[in-house]
Protein backbone atom coordinates (compact mmCIF):
# COMPACT_ATOMS: atom_id res chain seq x y z
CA UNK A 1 -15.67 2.47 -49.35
CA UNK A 2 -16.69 3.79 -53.03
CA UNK A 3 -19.17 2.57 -55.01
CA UNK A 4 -16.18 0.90 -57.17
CA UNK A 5 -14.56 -0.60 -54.54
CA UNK A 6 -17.64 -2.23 -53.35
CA UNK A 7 -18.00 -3.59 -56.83
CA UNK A 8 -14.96 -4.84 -57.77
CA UNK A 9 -14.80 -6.62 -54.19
CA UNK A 10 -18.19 -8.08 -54.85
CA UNK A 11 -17.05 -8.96 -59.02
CA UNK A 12 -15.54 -12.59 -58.37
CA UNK A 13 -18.93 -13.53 -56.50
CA UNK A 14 -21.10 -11.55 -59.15
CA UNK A 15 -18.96 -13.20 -62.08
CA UNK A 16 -19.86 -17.16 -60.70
CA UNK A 17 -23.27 -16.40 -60.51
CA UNK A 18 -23.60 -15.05 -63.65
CA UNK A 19 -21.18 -17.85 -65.53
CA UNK A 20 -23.35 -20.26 -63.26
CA UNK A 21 -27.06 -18.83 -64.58
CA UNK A 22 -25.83 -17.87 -67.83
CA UNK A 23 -23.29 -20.58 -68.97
CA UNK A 24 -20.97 -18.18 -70.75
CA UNK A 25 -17.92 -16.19 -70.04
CA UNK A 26 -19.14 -13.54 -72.40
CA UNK A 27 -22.37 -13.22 -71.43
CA UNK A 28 -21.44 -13.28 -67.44
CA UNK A 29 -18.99 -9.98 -68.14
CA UNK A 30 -22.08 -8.32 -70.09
CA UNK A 31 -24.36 -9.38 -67.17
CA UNK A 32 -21.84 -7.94 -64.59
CA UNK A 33 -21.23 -4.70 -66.28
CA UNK A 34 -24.72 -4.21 -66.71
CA UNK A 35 -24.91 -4.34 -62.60
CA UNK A 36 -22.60 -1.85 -62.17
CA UNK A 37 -23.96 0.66 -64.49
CA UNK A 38 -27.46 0.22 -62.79
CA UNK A 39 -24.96 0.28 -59.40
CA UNK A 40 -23.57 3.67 -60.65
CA UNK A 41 -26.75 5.46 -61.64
CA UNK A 42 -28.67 4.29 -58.76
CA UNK A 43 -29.35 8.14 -57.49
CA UNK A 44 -29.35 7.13 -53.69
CA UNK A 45 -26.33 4.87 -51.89
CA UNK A 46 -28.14 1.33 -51.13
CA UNK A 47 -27.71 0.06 -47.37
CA UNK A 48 -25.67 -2.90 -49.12
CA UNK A 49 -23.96 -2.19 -52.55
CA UNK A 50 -23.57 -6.30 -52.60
CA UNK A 51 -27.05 -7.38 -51.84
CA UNK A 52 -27.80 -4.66 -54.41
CA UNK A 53 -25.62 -5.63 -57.27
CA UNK A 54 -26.73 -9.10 -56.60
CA UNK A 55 -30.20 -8.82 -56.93
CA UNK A 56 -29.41 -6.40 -60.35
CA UNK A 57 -27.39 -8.99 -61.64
CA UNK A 58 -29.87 -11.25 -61.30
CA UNK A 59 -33.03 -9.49 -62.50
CA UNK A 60 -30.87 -9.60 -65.64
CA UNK A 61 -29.70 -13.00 -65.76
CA UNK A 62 -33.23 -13.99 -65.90
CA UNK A 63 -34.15 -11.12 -68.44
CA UNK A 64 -31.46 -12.45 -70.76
CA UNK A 65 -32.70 -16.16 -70.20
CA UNK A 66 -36.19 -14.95 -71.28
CA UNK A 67 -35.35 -13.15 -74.03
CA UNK A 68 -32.60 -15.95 -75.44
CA UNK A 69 -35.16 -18.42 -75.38
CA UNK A 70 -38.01 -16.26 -77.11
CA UNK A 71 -35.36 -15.78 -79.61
CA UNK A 72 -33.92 -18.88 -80.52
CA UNK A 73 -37.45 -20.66 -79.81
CA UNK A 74 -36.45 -23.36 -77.57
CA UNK A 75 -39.34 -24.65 -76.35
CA UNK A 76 -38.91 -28.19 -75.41
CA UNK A 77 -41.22 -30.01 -78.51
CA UNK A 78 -43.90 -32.25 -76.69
CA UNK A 79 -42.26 -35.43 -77.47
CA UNK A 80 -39.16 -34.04 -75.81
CA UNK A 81 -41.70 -33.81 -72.70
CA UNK A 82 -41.76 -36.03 -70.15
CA UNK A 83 -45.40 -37.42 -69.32
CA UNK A 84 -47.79 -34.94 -68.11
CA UNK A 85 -50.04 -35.20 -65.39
CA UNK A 86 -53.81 -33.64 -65.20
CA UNK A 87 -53.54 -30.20 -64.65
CA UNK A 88 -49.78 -29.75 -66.17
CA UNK A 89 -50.45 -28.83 -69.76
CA UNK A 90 -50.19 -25.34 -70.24
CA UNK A 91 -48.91 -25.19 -67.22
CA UNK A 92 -48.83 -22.17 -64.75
CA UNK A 93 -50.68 -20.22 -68.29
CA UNK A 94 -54.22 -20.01 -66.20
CA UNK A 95 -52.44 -18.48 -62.97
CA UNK A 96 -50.11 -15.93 -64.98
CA UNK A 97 -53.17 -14.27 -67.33
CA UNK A 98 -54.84 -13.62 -64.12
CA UNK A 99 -51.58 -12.29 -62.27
CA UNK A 100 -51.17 -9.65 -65.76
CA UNK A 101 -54.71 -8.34 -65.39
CA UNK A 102 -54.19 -7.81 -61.96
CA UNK A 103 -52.68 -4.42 -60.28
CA UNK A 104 -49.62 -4.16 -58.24
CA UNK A 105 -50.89 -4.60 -54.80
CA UNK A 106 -53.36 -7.23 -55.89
CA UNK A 107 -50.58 -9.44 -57.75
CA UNK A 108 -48.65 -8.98 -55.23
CA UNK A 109 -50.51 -10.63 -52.56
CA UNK A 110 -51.93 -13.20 -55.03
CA UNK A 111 -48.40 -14.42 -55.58
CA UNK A 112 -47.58 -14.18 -51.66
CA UNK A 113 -50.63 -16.41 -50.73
CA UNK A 114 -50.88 -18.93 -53.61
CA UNK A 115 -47.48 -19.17 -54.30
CA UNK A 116 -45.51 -18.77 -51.42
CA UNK A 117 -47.97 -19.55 -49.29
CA UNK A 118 -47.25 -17.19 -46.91
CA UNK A 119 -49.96 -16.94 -43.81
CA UNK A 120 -52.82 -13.88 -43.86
CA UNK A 121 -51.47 -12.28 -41.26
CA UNK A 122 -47.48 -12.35 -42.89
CA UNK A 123 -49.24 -11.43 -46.61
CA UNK A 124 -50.46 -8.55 -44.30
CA UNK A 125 -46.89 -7.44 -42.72
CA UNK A 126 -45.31 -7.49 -46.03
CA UNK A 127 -47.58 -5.18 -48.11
CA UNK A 128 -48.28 -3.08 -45.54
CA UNK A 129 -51.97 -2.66 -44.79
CA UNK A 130 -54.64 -4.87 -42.66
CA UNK A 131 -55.16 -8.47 -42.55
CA UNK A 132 -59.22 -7.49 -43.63
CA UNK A 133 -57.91 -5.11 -46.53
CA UNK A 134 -55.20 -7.84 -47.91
CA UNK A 135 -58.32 -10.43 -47.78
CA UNK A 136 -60.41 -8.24 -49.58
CA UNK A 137 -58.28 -7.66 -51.93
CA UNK A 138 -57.65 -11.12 -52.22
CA UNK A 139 -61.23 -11.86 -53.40
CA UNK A 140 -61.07 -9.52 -56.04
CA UNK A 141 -59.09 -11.19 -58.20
CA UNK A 142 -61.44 -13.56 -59.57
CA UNK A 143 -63.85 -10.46 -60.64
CA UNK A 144 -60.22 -9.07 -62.18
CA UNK A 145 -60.39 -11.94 -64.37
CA UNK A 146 -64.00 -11.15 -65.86
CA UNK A 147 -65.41 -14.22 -63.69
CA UNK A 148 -62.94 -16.32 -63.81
CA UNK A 149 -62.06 -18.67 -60.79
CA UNK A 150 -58.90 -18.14 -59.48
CA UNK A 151 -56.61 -20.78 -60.96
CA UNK A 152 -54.35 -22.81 -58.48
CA UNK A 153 -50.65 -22.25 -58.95
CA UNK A 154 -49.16 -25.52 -60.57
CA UNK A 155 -46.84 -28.12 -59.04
CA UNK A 156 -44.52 -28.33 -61.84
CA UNK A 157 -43.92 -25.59 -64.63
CA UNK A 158 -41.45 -27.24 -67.88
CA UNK A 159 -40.00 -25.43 -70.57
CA UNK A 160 -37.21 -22.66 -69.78
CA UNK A 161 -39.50 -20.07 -71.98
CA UNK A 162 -42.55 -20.94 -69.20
CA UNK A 163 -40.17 -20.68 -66.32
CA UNK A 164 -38.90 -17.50 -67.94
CA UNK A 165 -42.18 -16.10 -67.93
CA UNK A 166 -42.89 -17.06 -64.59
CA UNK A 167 -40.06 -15.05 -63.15
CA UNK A 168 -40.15 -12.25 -64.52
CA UNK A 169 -44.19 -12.01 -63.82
CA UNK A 170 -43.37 -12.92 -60.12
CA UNK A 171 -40.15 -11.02 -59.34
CA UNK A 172 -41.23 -7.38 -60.59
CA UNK A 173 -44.15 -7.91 -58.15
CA UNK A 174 -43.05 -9.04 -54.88
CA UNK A 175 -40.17 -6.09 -55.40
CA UNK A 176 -43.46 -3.92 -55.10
CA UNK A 177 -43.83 -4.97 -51.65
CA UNK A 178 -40.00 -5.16 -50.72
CA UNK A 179 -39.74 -8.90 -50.88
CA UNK A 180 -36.37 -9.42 -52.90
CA UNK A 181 -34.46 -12.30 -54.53
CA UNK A 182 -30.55 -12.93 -54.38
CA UNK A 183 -28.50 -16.20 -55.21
CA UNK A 184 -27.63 -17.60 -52.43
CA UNK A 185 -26.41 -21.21 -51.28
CA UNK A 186 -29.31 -23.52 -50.36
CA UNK A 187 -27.96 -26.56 -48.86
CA UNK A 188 -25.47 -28.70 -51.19
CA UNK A 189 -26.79 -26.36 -54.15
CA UNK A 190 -26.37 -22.94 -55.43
CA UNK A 191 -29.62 -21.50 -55.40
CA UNK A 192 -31.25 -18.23 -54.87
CA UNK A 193 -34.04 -16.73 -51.94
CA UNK A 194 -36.84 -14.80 -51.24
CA UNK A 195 -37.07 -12.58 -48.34
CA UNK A 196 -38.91 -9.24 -47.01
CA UNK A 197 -37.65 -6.31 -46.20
CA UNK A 198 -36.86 -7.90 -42.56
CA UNK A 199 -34.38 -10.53 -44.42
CA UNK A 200 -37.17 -13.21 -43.04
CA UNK A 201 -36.94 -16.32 -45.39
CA UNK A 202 -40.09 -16.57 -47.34
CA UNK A 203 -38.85 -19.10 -50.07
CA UNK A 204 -35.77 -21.03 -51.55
CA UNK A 205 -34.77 -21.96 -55.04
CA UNK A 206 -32.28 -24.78 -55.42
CA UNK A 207 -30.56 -25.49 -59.04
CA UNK A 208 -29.70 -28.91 -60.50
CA UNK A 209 -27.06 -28.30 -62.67
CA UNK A 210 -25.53 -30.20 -65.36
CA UNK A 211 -23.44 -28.92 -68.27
CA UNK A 212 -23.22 -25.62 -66.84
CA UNK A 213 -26.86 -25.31 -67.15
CA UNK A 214 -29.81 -25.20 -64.65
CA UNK A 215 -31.94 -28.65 -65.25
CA UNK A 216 -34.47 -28.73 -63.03
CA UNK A 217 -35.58 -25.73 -59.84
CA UNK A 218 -36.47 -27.34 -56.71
CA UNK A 219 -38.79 -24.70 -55.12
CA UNK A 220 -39.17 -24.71 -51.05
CA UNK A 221 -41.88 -23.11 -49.27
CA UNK A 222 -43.50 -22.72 -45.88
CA UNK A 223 -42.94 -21.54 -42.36
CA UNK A 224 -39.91 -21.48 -40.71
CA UNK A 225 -38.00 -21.79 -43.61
CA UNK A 226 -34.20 -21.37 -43.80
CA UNK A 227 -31.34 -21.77 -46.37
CA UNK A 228 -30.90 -25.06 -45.14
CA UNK A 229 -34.32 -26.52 -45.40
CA UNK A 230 -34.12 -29.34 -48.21
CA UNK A 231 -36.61 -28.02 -51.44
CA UNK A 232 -38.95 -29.79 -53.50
CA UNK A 233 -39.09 -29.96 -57.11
């Protein structure tokens, strides 16, 4: 099968998920399109042109989130806000300066630890080097922060310009190591998943939407995790 057959079979799925993330017909064609030409100049033929336009489609769903909401500066205003508990102003802004003054490797397995909570030994088997080398560089990251302590990731992230940010510090990172994400199903919800290069589940995002637009991320992580496993907000 051709690279264009494989996309125009895969271009009713890509178009939902794009309408679903995005909330507009025009913006879900640009989204697609922009797949395929990042399809079409890919210079080697991926093992799976669909799990491959998918995951394109939505590194730029997310990009185009982002950069809508720097632009039209729609920050929820703090009155909007529902009440915050200790430790949720600002929230995730500790864990993500430390994540950008960290290198690849050690962001990586920051983000695979603290937020994903994967075990030692599977932070290990996805980046590719000992347990004792992942731990060590696991304790550098407070000196990469000029003595900073190493801020714990935070229960509940509001504002679509935080989430935004979150993403697309996270996703770039863990694609480092091989760990992907593609929308997928996740119980009753369309959602989206992590998983290493094995295709092991290593975390599930389920949307509430309303409107045509995502509310609220429920965010599922653990062992023996599957599509099915009901998330937490």
């Amino acid at each position: 099968m051709s690279r264009i057959e494989e996309f125009e079979k895969a271009r009713p799925l890509l178009l939902s998920i794009a309408h679903r993330m995005l909330s507009s017909a025009r913006q879900a064609e640009a989204a697609v399109h922009q797949a395929w030409l990042h399809y079409e100049a890919s210079p080697e033929q991926p093992v799976s042109g669909r799990a491959f336009l998918t995951t394109a489609l939505t590194d730029i769903c997310l990009d185009a989130l982002r950069r809508a909401h720097a632009r039209q500066d729609r920050l929820a205003r703090s009155a909007q806000l529902p009440p915050r508990r200790e430790g949720d102003a600002a929230p995730g802004a500790a864990a993500l300066s430390l994540l950008q003054q960290l290198g690849p490797t050690e962001r990586a397995v920051f983000i695979l630890r603290e937020v994903l909570h994967c075990t030692p030994a599977q932070t290990a088997a996805i980046v590719g080097c000992p347990e004792a080398a992942c731990h060590r560089t696991a304790a550098t990251a407070p000196r990469a922060g000029d003595g900073m302590t190493v801020p714990s990731w935070p229960r509940r992230i509001i504002g679509a310009d935080h989430i935004a940010r979150v993403f697309a510090t996270i996703v770039p990172a863990l694609d480092h190591v091989g760990v992907t994400l593609a929308p997928q199903q996740v119980g009753d919800h369309p959602g989206a998943v992590f998983r290493d290069r094995h295709g092991t589940v290593l975390s599930t995002l389920a949307f509430d939407v309303r409107d045509g637009r995502i509310q609220t991320i429920h965010w599922a992580t653990g062992p023996h995790l599957t599509t099915d496993t009901p998330a937490q907000t």
